[in-house]
N, C-alpha and C. Protein backbone atom coordinates (compact mmCIF):
# COMPACT_ATOMS: atom_id res chain seq x y z
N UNK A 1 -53.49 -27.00 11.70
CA UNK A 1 -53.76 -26.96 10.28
C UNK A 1 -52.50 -27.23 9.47
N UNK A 2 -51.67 -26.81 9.91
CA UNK A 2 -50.21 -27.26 9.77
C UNK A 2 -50.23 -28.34 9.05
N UNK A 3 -50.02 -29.65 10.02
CA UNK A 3 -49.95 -30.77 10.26
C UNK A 3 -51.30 -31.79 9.23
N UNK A 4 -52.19 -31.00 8.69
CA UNK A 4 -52.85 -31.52 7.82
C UNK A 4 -52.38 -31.19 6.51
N UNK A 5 -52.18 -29.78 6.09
CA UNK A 5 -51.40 -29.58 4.91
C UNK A 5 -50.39 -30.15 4.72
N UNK A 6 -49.36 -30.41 5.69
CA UNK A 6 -48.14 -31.69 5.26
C UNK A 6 -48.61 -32.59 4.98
N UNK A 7 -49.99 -33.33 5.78
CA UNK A 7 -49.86 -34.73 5.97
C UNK A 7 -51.00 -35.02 3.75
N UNK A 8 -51.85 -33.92 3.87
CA UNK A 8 -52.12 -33.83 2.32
C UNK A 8 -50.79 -33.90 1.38
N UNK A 9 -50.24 -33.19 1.60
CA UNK A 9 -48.62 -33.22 0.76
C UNK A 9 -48.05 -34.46 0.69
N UNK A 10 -47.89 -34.97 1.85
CA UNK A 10 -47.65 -36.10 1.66
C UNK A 10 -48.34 -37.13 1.32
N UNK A 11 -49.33 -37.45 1.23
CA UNK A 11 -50.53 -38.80 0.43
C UNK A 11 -50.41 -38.39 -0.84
N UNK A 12 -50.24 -36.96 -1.66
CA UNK A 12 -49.99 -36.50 -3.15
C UNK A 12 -48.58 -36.73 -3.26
N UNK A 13 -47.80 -37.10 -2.63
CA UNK A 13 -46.59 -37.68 -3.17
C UNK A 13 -46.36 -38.99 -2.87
N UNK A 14 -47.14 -39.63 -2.12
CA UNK A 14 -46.97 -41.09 -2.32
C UNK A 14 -48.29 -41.65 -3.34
N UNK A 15 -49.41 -40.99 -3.89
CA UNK A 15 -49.88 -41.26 -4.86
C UNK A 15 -49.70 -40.69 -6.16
N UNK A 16 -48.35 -40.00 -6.36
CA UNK A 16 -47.86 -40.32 -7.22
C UNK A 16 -46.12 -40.68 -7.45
N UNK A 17 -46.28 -41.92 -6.20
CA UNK A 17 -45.15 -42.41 -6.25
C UNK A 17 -43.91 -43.18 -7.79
N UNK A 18 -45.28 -43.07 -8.40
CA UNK A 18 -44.64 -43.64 -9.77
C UNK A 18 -43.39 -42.70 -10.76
N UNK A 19 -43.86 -41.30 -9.96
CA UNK A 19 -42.96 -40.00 -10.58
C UNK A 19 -42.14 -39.46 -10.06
N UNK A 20 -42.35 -39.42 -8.44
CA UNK A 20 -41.99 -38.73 -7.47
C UNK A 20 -41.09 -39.54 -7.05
N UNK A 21 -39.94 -39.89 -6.81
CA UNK A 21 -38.88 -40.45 -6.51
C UNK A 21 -38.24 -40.35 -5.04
N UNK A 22 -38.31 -39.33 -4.94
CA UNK A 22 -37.76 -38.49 -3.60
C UNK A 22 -38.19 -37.31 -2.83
N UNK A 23 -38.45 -37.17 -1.79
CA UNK A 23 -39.43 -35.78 -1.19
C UNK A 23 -38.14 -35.39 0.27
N UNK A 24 -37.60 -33.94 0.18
CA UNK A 24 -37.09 -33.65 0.91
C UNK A 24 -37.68 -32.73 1.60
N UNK A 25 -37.00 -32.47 3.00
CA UNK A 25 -37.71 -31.06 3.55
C UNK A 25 -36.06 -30.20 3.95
N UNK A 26 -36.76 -29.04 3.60
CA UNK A 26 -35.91 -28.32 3.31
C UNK A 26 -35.42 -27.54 4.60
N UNK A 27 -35.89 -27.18 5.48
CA UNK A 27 -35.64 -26.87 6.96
C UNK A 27 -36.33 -27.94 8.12
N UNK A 28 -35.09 -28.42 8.53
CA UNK A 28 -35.30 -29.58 9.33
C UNK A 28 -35.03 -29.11 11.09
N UNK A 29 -34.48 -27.86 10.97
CA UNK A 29 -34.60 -27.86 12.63
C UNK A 29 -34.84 -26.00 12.35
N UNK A 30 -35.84 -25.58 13.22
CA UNK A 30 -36.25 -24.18 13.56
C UNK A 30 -36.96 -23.28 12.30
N UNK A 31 -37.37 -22.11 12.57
CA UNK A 31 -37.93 -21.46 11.48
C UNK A 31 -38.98 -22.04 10.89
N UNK A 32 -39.42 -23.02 10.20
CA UNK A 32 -40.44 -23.51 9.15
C UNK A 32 -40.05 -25.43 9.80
N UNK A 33 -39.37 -25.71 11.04
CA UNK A 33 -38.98 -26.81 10.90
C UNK A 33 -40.18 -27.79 11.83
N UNK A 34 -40.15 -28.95 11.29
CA UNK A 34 -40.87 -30.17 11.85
C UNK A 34 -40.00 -30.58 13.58
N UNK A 35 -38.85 -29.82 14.00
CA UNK A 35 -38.53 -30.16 15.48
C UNK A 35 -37.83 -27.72 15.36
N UNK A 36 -38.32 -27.83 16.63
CA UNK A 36 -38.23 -26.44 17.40
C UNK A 36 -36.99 -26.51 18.51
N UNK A 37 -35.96 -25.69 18.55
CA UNK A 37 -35.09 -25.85 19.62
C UNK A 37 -35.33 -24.02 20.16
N UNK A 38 -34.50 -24.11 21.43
CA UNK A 38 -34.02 -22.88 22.10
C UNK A 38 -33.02 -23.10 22.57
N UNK A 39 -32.02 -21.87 22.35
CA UNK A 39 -30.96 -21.59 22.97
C UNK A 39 -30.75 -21.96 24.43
N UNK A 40 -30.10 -22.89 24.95
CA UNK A 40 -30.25 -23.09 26.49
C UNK A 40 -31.12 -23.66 27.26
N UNK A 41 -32.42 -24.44 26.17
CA UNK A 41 -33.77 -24.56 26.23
C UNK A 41 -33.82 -25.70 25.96
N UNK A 42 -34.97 -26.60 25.90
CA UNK A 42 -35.66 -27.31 25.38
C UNK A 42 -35.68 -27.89 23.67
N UNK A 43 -36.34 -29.11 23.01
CA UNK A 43 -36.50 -29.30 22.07
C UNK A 43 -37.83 -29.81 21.67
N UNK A 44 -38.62 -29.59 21.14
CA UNK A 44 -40.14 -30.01 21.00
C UNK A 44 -40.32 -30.32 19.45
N UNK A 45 -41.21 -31.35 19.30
CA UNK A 45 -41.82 -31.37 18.02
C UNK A 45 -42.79 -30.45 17.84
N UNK A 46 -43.04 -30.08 16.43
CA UNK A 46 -44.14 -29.10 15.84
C UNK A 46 -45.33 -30.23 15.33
N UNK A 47 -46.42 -29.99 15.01
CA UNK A 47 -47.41 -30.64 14.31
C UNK A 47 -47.04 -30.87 13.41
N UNK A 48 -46.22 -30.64 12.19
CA UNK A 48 -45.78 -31.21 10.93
C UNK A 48 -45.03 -32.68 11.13
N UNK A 49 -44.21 -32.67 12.77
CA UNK A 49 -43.31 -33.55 12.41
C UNK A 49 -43.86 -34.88 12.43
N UNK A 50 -45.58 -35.06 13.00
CA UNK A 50 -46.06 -36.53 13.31
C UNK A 50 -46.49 -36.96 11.17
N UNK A 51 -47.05 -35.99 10.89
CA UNK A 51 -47.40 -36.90 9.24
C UNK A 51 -45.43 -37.27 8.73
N UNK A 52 -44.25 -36.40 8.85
CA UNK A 52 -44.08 -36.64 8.49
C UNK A 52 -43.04 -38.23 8.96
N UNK A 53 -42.98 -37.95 10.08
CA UNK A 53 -42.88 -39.34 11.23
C UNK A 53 -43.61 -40.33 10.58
N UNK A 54 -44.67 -40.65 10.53
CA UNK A 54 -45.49 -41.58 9.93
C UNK A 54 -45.50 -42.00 8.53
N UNK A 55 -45.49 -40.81 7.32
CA UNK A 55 -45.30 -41.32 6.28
C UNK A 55 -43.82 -42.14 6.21
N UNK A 56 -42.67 -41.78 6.86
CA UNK A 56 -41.51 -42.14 6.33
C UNK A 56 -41.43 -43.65 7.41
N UNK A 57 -42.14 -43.69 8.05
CA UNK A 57 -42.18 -44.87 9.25
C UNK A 57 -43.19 -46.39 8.32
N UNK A 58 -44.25 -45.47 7.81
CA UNK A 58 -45.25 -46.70 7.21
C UNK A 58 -45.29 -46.38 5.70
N UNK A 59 -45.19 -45.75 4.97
CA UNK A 59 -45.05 -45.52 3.86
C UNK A 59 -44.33 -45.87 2.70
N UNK A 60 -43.78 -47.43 3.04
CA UNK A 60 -42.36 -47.78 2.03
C UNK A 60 -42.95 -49.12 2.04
N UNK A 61 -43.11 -49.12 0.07
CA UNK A 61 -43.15 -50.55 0.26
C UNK A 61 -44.15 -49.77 -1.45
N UNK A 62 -45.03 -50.90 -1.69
CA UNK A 62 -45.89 -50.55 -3.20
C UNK A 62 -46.58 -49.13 -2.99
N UNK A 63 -47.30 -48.21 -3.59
CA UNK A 63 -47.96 -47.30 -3.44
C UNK A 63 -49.36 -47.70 -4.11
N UNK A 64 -50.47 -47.60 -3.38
CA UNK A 64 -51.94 -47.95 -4.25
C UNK A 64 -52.62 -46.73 -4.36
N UNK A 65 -53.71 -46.84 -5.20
CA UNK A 65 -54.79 -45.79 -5.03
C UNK A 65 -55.80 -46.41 -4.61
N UNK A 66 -56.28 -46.03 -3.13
CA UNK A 66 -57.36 -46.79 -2.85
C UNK A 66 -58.75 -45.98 -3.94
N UNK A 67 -59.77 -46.53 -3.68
CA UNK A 67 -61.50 -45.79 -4.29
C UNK A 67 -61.80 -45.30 -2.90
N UNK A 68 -62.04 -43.74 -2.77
CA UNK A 68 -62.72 -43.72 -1.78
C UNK A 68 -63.83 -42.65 -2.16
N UNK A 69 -65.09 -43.10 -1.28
CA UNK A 69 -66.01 -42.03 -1.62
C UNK A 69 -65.66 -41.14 -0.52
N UNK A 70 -66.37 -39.64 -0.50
CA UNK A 70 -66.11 -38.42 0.51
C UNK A 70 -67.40 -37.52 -0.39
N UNK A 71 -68.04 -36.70 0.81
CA UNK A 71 -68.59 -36.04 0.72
C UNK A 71 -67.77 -34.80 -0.07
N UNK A 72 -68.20 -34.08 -0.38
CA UNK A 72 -66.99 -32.61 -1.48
C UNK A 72 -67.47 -31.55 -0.79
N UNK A 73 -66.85 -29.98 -1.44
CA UNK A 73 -66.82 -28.74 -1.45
C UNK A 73 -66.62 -28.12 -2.48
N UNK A 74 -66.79 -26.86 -2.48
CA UNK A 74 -66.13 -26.09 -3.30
C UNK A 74 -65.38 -25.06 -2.78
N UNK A 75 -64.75 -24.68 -3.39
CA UNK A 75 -64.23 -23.26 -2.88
C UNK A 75 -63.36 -22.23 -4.05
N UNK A 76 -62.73 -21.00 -3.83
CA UNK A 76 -62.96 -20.16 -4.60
C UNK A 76 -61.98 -21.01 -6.33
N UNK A 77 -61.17 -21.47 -6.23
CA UNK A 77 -60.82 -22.23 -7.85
C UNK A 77 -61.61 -23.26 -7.82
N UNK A 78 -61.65 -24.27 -7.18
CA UNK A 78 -62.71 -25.76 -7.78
C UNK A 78 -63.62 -26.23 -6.89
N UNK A 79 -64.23 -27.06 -7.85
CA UNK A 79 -65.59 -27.50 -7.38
C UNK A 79 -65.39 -28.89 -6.91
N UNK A 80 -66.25 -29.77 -6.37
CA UNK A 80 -66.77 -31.08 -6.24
C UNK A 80 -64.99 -31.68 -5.67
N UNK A 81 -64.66 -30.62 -4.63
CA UNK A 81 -62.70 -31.48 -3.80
C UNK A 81 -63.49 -32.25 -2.94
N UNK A 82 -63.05 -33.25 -2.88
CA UNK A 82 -62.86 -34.38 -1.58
C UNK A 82 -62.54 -33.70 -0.28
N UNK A 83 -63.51 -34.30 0.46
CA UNK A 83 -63.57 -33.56 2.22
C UNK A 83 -62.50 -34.94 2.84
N UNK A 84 -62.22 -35.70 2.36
CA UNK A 84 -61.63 -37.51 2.58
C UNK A 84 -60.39 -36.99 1.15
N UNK A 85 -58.94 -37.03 1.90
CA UNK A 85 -57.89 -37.02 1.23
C UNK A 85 -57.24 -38.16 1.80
N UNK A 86 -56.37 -39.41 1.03
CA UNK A 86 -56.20 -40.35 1.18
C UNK A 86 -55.60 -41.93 0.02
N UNK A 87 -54.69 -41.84 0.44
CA UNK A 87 -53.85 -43.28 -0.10
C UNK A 87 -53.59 -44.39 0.99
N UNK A 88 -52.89 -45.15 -0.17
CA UNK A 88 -52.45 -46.61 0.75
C UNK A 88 -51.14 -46.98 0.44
N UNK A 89 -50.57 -47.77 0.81
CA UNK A 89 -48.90 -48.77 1.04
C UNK A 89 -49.34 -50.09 0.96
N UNK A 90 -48.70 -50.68 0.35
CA UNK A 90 -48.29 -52.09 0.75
C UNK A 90 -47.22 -52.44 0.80
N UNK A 91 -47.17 -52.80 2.26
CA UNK A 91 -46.11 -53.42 2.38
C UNK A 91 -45.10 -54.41 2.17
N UNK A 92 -43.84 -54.33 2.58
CA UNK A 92 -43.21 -55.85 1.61
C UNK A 92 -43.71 -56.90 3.12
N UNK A 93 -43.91 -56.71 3.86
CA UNK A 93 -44.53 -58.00 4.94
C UNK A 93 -46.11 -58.33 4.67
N UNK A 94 -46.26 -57.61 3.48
CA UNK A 94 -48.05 -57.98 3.31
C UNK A 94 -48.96 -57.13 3.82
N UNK A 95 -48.80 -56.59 4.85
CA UNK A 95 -49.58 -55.20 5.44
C UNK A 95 -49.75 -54.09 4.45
N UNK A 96 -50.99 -53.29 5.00
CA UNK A 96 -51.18 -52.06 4.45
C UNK A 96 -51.18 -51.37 5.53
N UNK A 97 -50.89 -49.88 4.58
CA UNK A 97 -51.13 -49.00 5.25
C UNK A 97 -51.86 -48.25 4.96
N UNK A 98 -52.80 -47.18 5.51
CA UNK A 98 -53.92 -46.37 4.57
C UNK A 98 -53.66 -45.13 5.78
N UNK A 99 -52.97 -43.90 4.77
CA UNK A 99 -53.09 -42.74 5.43
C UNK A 99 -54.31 -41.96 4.89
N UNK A 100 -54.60 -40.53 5.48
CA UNK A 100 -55.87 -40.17 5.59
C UNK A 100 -55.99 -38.97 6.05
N UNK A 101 -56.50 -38.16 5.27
CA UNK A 101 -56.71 -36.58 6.23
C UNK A 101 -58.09 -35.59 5.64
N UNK A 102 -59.26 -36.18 6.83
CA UNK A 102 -60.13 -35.61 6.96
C UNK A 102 -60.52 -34.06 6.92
N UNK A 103 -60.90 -33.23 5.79
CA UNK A 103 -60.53 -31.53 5.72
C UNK A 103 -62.01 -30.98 6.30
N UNK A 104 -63.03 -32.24 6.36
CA UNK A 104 -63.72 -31.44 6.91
C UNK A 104 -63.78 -30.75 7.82
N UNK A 105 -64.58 -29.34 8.43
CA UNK A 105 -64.23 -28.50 9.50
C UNK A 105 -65.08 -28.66 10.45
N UNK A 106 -66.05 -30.14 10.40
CA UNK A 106 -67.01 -29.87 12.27
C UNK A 106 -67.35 -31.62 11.78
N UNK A 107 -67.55 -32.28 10.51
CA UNK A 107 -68.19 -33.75 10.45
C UNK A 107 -66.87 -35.13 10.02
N UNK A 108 -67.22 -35.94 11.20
CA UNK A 108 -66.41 -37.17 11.15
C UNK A 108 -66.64 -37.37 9.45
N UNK A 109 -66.02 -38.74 9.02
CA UNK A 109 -66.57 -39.23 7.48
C UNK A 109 -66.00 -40.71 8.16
N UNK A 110 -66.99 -41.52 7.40
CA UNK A 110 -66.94 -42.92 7.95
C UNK A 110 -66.17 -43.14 6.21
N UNK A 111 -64.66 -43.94 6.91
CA UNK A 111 -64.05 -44.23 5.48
C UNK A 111 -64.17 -45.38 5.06
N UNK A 112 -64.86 -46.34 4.14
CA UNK A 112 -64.90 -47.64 3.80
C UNK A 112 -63.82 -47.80 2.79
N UNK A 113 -63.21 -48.97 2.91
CA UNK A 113 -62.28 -49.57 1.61
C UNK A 113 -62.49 -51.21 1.52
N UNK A 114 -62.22 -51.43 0.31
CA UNK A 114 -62.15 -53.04 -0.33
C UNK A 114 -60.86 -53.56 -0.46
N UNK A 115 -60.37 -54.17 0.68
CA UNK A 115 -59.31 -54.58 1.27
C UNK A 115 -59.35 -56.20 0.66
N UNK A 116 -60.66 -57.21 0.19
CA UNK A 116 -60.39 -58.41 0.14
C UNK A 116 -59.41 -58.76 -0.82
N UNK A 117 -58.39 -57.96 -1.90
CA UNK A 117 -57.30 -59.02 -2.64
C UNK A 117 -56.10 -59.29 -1.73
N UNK A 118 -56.17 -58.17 -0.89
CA UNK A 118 -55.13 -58.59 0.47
C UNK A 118 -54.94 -59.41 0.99
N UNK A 119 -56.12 -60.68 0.76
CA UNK A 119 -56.40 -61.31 1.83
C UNK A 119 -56.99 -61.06 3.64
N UNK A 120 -56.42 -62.12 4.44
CA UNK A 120 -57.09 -61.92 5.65
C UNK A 120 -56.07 -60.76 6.51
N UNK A 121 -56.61 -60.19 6.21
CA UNK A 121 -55.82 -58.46 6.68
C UNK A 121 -57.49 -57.96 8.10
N UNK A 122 -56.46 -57.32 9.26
CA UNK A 122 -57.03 -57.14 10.55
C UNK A 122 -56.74 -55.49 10.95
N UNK A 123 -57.46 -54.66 11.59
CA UNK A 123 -56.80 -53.35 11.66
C UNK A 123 -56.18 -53.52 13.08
N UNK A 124 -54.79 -53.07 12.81
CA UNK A 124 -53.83 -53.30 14.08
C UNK A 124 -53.27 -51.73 14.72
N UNK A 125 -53.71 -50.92 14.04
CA UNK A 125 -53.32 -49.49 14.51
C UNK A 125 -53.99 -48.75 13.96
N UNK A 126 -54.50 -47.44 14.94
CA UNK A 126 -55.32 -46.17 14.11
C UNK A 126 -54.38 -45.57 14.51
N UNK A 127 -53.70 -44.53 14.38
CA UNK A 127 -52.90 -43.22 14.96
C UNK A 127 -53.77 -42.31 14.32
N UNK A 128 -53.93 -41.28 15.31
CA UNK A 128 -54.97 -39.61 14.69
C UNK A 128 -54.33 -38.68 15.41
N UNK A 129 -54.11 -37.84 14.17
CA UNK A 129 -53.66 -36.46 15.02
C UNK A 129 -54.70 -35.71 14.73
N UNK A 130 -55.47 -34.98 15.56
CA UNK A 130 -56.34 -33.95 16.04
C UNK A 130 -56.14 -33.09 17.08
N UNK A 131 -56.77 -31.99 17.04
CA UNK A 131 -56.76 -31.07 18.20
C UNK A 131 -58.47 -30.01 17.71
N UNK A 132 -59.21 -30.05 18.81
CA UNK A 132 -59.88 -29.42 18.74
C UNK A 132 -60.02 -28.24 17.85
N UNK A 133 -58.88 -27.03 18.59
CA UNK A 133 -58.77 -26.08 17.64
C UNK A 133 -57.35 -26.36 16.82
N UNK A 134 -57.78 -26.25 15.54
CA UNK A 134 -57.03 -26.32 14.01
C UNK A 134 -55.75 -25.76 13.84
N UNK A 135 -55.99 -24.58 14.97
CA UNK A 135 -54.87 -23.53 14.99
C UNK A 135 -54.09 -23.83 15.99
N UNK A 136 -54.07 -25.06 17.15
CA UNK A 136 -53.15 -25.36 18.07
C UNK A 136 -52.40 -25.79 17.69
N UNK A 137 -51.12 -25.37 18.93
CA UNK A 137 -50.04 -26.07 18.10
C UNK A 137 -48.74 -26.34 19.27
N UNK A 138 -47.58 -26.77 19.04
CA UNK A 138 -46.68 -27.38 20.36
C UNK A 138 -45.60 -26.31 20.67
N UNK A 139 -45.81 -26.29 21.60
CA UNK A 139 -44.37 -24.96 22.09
C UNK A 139 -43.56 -25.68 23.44
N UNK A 140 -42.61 -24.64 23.29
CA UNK A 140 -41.53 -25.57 24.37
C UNK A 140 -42.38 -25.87 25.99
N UNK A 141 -43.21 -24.71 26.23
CA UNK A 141 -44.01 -25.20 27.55
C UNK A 141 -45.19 -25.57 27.47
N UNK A 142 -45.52 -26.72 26.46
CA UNK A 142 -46.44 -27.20 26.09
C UNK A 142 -46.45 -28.28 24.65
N UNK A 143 -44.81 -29.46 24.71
CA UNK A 143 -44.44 -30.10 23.63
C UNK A 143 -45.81 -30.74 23.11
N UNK A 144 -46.32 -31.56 23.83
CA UNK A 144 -47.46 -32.42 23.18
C UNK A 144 -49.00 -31.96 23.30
N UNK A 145 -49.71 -30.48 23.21
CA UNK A 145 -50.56 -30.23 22.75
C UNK A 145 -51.42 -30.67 21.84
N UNK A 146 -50.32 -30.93 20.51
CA UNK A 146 -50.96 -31.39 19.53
C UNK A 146 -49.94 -32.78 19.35
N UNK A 147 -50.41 -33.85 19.27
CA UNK A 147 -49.73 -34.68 19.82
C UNK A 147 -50.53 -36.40 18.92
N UNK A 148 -50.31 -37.41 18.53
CA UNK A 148 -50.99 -38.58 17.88
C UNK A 148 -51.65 -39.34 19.34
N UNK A 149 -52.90 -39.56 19.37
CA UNK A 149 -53.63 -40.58 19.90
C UNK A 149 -54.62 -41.59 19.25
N UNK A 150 -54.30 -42.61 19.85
CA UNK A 150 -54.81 -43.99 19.67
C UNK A 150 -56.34 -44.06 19.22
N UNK A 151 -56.76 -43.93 17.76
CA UNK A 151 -58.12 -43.96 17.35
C UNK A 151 -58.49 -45.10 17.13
N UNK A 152 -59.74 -45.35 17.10
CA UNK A 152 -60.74 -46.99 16.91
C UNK A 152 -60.29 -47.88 16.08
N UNK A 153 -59.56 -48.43 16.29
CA UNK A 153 -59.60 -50.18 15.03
C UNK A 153 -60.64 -50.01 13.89
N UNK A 154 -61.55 -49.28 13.87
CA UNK A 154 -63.12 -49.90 12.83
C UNK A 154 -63.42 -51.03 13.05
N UNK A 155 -64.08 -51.58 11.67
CA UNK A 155 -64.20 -52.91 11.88
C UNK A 155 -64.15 -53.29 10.24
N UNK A 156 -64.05 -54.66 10.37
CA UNK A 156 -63.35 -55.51 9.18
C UNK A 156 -64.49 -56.60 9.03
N UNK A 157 -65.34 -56.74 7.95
CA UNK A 157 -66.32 -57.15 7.49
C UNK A 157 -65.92 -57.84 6.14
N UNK A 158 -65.47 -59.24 5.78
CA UNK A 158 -65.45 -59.79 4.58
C UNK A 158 -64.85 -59.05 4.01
N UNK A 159 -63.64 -58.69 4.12
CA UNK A 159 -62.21 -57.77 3.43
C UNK A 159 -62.82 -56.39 3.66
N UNK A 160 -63.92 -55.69 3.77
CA UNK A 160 -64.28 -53.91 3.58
C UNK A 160 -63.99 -53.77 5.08
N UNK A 161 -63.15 -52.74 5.32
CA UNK A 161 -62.69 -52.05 5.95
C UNK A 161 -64.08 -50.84 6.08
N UNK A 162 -64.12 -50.54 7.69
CA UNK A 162 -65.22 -49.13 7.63
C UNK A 162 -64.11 -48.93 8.99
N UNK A 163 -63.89 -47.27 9.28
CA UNK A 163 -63.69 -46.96 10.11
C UNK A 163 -64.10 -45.04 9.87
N UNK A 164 -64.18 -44.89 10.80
CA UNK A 164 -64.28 -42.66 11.33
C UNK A 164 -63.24 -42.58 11.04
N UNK A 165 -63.53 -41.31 10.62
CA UNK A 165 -61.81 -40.38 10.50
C UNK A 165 -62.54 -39.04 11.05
N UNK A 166 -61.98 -38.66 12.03
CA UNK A 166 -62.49 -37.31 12.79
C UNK A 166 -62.27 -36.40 12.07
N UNK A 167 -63.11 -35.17 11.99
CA UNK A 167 -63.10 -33.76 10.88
C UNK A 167 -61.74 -33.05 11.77
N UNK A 168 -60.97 -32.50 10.29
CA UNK A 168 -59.36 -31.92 10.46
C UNK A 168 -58.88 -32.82 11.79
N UNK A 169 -58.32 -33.76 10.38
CA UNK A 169 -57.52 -34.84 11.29
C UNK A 169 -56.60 -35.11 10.18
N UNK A 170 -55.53 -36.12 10.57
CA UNK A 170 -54.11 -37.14 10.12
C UNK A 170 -54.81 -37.93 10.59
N UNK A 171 -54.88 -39.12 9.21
CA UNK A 171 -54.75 -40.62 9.96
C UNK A 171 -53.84 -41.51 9.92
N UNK A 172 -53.70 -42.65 10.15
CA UNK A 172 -52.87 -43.63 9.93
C UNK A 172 -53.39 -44.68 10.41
N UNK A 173 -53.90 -45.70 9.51
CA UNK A 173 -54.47 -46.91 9.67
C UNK A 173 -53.58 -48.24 8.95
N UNK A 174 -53.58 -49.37 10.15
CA UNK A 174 -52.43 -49.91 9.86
C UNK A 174 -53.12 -51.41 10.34
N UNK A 175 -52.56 -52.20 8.51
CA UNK A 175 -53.60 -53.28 8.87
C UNK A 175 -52.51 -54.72 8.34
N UNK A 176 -52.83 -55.27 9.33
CA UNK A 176 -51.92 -56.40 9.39
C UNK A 176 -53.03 -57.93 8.68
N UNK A 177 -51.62 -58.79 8.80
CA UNK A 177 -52.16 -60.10 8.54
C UNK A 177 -52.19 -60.65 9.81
């Protein structure tokens, strides 16, 4: 759950890249950090460190707001939130990128976007971080528990993009020319 609250944090600061200038993290090794060490020990990543691996890896370049529809919720301050949290990049090579983090707690959401001013753009990478249970997470005898695997391409229909985004997930969809 971790690793989704960053990776939300992060799509709200690259959609509002127009203000937001700079995003630091403030403990970078142990305690609250995205990499875990031990004395004499080992070094492991935590679940925070793949969104933020990814945003700073695919995330540079224009910032868009894609349209996306999502089923909603409520909960105890607001009504009618997006179960589908999610922006895009463009890149300076012409690529996009479209990160993504599914809050639902048991249903995929099939994400469509209108990709045709891009031109002939192809999906060349899904990365998903998931783990069954929400609450797993990576320890030194057990680094990649929670760990990014290789999700479905979708498919690419006359510029609209459709692909799944698995419930409490990170995505990263990465679409080339």
């Amino acid at each position: 759950e971790d690793a989704l609250l960053v990776g939300s944090m992060l799509i709200t600061m690259l959609r509002n890249a127009d203000r937001v200038k700079v995003a630091c993290m403030a403990q970078l090794v142990n305690v609250i950090a995205p990499i875990m060490t031990r004395n004499g020990g080992g070094a492991w990543a935590q679940t925070i460190y793949w969104p933020l691996l990814h945003a700073s890896k695919y995330g540079r370049g224009t910032a868009l707001r894609p349209i996306v529809q999502s089923p909603t919720y409520d909960c105890s301050d607001y009504t009618d939130v997006p179960s589908l949290d999610a922006t895009a990049v463009l890149n300076l090579d012409g690529s996009v990128t479209l990160f993504a983090v599914n809050r639902d707690m048991k249903e995929n959401i099939e994400l469509t976007c209108d990709l045709r001013a891009f031109g002939k753009l192809q999906p060349s990478e899904h990365i998903v971080l998931h783990h069954d249970d929400v609450k797993a997470v990576n320890s030194e005898s057990a680094p990649n528990n929670v760990s990014p695997k290789k999700g479905t391409h979708g498919k690419m229909d006359n510029g609209q993009l459709s692909i799944s985004i698995p419930a409490l997930s990170w995505n990263v969809i990465r679409l080339t020319k």
